[in-house]
Structures are given as C-alpha cells and as structure tokens.
C-alpha atoms as a PDB file:
ATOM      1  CA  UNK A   1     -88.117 120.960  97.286  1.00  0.00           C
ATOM      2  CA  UNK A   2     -89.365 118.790  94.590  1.00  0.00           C
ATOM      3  CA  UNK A   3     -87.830 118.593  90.773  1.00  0.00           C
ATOM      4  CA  UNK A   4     -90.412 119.990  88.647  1.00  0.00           C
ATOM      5  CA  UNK A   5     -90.985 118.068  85.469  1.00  0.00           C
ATOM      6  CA  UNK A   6     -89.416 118.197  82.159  1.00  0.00           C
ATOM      7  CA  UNK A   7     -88.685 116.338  79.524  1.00  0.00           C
ATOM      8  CA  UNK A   8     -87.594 115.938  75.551  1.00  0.00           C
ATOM      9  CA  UNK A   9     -88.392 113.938  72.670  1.00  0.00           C
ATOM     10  CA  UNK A  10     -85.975 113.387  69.614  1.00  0.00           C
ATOM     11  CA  UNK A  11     -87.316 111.617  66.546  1.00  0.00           C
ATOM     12  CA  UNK A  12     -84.587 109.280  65.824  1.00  0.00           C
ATOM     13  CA  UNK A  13     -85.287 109.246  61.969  1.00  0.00           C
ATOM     14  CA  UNK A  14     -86.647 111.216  58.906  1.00  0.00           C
ATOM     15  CA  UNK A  15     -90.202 112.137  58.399  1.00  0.00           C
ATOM     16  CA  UNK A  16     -91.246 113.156  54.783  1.00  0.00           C
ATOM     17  CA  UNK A  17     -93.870 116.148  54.546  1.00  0.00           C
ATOM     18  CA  UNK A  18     -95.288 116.534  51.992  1.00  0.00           C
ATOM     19  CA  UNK A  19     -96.011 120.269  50.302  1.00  0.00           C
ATOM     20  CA  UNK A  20     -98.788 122.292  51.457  1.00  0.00           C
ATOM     21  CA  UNK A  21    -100.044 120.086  53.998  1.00  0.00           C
ATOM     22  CA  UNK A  22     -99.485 120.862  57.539  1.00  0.00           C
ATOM     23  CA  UNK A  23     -98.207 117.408  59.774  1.00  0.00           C
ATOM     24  CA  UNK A  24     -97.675 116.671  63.909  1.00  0.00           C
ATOM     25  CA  UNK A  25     -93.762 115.885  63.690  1.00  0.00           C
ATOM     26  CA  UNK A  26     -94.246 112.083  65.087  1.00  0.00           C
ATOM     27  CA  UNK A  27     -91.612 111.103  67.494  1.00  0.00           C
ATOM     28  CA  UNK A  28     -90.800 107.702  66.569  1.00  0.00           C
ATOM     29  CA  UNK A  29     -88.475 105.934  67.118  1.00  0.00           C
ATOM     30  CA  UNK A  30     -87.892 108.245  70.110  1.00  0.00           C
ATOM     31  CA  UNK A  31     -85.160 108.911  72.152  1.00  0.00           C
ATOM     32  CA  UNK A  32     -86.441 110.763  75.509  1.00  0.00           C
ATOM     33  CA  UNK A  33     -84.725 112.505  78.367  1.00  0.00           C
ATOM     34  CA  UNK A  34     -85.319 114.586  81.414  1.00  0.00           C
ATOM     35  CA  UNK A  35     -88.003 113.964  84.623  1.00  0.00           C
ATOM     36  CA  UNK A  36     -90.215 112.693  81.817  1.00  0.00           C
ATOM     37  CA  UNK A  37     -93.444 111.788  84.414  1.00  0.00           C
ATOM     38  CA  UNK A  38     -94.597 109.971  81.693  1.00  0.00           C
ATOM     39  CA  UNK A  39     -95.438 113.097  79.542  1.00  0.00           C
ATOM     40  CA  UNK A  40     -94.954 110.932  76.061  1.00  0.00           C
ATOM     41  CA  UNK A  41     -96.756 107.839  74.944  1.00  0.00           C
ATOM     42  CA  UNK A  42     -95.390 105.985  72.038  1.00  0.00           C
ATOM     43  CA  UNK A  43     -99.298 105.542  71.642  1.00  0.00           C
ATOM     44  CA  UNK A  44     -99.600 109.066  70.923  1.00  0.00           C
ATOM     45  CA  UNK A  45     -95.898 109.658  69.241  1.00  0.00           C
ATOM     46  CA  UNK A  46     -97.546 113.487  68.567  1.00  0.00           C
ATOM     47  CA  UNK A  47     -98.227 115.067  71.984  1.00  0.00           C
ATOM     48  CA  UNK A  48     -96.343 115.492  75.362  1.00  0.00           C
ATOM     49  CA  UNK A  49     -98.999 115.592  78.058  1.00  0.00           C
ATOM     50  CA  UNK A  50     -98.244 118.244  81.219  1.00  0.00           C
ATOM     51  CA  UNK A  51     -98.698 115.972  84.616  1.00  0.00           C
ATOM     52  CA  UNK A  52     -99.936 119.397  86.587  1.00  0.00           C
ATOM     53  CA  UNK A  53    -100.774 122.835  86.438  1.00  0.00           C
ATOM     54  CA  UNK A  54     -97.801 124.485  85.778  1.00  0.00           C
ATOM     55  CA  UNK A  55     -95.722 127.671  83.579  1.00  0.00           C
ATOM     56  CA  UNK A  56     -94.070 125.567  80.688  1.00  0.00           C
ATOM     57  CA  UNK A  57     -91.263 126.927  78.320  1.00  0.00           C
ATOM     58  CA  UNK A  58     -91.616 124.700  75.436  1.00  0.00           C
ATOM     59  CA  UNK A  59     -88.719 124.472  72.263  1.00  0.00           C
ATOM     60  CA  UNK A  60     -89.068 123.341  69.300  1.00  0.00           C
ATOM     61  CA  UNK A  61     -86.577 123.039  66.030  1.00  0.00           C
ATOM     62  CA  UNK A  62     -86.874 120.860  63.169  1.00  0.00           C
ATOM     63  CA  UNK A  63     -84.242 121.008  59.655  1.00  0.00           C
ATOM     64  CA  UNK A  64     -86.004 120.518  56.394  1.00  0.00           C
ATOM     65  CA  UNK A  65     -83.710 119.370  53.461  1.00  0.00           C
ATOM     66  CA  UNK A  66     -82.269 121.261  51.340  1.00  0.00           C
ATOM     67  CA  UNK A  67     -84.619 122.811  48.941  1.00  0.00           C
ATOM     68  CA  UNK A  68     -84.747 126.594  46.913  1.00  0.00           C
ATOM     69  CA  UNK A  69     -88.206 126.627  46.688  1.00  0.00           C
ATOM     70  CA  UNK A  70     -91.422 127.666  49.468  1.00  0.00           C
ATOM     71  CA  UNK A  71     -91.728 128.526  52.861  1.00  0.00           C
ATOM     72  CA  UNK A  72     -91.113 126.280  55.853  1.00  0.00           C
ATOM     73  CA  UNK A  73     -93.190 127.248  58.991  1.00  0.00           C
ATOM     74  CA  UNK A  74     -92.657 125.739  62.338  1.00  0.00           C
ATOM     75  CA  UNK A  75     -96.055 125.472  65.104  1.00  0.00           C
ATOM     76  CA  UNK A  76     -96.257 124.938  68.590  1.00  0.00           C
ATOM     77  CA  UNK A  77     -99.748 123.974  69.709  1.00  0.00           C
ATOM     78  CA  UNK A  78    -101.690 123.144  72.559  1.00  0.00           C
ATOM     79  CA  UNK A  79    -105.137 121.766  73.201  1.00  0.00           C
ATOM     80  CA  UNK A  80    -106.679 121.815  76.815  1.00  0.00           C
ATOM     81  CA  UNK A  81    -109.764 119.161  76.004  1.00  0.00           C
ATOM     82  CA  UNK A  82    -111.921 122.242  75.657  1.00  0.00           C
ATOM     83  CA  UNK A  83    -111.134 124.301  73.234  1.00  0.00           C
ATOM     84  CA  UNK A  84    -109.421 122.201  70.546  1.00  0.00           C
ATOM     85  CA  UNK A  85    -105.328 122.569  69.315  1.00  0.00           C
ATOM     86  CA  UNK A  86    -104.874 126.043  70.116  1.00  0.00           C
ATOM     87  CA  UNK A  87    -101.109 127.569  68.460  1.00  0.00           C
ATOM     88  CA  UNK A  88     -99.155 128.733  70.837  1.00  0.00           C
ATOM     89  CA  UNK A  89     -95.685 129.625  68.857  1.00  0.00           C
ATOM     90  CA  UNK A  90     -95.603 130.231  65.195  1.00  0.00           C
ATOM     91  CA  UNK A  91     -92.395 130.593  62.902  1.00  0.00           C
ATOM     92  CA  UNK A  92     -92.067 130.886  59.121  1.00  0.00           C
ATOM     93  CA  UNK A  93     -89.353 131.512  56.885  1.00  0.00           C
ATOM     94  CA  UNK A  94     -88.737 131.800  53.057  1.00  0.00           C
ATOM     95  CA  UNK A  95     -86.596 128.570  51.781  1.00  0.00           C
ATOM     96  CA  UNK A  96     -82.906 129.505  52.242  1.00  0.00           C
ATOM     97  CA  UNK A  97     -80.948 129.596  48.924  1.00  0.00           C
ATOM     98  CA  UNK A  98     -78.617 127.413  50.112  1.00  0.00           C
ATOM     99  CA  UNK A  99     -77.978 124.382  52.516  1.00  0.00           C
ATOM    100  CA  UNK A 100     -81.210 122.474  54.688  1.00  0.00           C
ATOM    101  CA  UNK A 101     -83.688 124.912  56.534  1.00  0.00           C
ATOM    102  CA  UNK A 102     -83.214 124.974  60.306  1.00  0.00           C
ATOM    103  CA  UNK A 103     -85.846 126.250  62.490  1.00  0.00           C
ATOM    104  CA  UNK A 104     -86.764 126.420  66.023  1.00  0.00           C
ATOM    105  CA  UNK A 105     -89.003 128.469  68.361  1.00  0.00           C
ATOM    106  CA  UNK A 106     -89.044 128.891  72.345  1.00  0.00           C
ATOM    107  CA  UNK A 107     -92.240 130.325  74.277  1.00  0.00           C
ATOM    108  CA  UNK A 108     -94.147 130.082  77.462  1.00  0.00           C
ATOM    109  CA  UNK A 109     -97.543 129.268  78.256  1.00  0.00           C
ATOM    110  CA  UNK A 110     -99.433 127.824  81.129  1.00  0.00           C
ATOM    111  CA  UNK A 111    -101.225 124.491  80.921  1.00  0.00           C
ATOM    112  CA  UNK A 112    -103.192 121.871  83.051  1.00  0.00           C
ATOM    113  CA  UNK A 113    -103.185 118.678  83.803  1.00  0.00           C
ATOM    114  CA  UNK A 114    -103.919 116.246  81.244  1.00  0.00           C
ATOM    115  CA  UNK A 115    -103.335 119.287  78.486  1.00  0.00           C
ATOM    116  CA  UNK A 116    -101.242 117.907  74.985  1.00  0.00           C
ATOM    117  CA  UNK A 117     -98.607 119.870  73.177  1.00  0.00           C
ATOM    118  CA  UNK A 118     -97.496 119.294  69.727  1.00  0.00           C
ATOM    119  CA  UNK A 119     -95.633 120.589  66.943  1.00  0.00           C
ATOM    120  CA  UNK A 120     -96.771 121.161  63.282  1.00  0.00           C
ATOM    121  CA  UNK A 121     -94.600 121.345  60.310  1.00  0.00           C
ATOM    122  CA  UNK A 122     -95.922 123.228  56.575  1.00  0.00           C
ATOM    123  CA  UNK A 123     -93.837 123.758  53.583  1.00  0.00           C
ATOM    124  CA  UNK A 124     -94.410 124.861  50.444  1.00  0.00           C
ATOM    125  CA  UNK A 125     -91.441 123.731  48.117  1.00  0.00           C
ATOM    126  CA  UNK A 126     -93.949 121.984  45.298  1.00  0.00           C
ATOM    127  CA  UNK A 127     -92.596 118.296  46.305  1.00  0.00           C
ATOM    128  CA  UNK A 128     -92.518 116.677  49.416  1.00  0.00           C
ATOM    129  CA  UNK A 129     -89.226 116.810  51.912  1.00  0.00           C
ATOM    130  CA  UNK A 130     -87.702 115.146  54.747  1.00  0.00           C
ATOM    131  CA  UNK A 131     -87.386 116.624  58.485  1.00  0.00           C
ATOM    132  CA  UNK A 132     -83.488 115.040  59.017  1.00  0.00           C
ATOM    133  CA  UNK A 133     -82.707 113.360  61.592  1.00  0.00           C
ATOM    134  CA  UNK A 134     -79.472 115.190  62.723  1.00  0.00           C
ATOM    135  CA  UNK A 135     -78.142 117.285  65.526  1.00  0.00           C
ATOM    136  CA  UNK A 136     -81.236 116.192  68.145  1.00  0.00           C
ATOM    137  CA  UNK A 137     -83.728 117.031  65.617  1.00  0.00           C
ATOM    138  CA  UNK A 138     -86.478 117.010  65.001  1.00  0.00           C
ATOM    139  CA  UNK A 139     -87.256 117.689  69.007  1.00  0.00           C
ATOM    140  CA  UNK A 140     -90.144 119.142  71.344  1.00  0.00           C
ATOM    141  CA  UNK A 141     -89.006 119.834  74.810  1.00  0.00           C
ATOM    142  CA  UNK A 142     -91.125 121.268  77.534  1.00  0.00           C
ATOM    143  CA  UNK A 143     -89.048 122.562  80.941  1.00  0.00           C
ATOM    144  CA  UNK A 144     -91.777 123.389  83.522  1.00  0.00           C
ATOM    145  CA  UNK A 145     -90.273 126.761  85.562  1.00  0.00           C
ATOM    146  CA  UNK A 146     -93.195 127.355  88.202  1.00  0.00           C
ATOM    147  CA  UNK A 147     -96.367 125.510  89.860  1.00  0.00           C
ATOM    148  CA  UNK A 148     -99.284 128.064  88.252  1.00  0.00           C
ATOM    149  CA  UNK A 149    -101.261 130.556  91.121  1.00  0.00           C
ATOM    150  CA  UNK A 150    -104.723 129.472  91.128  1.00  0.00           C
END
C-alpha cells in the first residue's frame, strides 16, 4: 500500500495585516513536514498544490495579537484553474476582550491534480496586527484520507 500524501507549512515569523483588507498568510520562512510531494514552493509561499485526485482534510489556525477591537475571520480556499479561489472553510469571531485571538478551522473537500489551497486572514481592529509566530502558527496542513472515485 502506498503512503498517501500530506504535508504542513509553519510560517516561522510574524506577518502584519493590516485592517480591513483580506491577505494569503505567506509561509516564509517555512518550516515543512510530512510526505510533502512537493506540494509547497517557496515560489508560491501562498498555496499548497494537491499531487493527485484525492479527499483532503485541510487545517488551518492562525493567532492575531492581542487587540479589543474588530473581528478576525479565518478562510480556507481553493482554486481548481477553472473556476477561480473558491472558499472552502470560513471562520469569524468578534475580538476577544482579553489575550491574542486564536483561530483555526478543519474541513474536507476533494481536489485535483495541480489544484492550490490557501488561507486568507481579515480583521477589522482599525490598525494593522501581527499573525505571531508561536505554538506552530500560523500553519496550513492538508492530510489526504482517500484516492477520489472517478
């Protein structure tokens, strides 16, 4: 039986994001693990790209710092060459009133060969803020879990 691919990226360092625009969570420097298949490019330090047709589960999680004020919203996204970035996951949450904003999503999708996934970051505090670098975050990590039935 073969292994079936999966891998995750870590962004090794803060990324400011500025408020009210949404931003692809760049993953450099990286640190990556897993049966990678070459899935990431530090060309293209947004996407993972799936190696075959397969069921992914796909994580996210990100931590803002600390800040009262907004919403933070966490995407998933995929885009197949056809249709354009499609999201596949979506989760917002108020600003907590205390301590950095953690948040991270899990879902399932299928997706072809040569298809990109991404993740997208949004807040709303009024200035911009830092994704932290802390506790394997930010990170995307897709886990494929079957070949799909064509």
């Amino acid at each position: 039986m073969t292994a079936l691919p999966h891998t995750y990226v870590y962004r090794q360092a803060d990324q400011a994001i500025k408020s009210g625009r949404t931003t692809a969570v760049a993953f450099t420097p990286v640190k990556i693990g897993g049966r990678d298949y070459a899935m990431f490019s530090e060309d293209a330090p947004t996407v993972l790209t799936s190696p075959g047709n397969y069921i992914w589960v796909v994580t996210a999680q990100v931590t803002f710092q600390a800040n009262r004020r907004g919403t933070r919203v966490l995407i998933i996204q995929e885009n197949n060459g056809r249709t354009g970035w499609q999201n596949r996951a979506v989760f917002r949450m108020d600003a907590p009133s205390r301590g950095a904003a953690e948040l991270g999503i899990t879902t399932q999708f299928a997706v072809d060969p040569g298809d990109r996934v991404r993740v997208l970051v949004r807040q709303t505090s009024g200035r911009t803020l830092r994704l932290l670098d802390r506790d394997n975050s930010p990170k995307l990590m897709m886990t494929a879990i079957k070949e799909q039935d064509n």
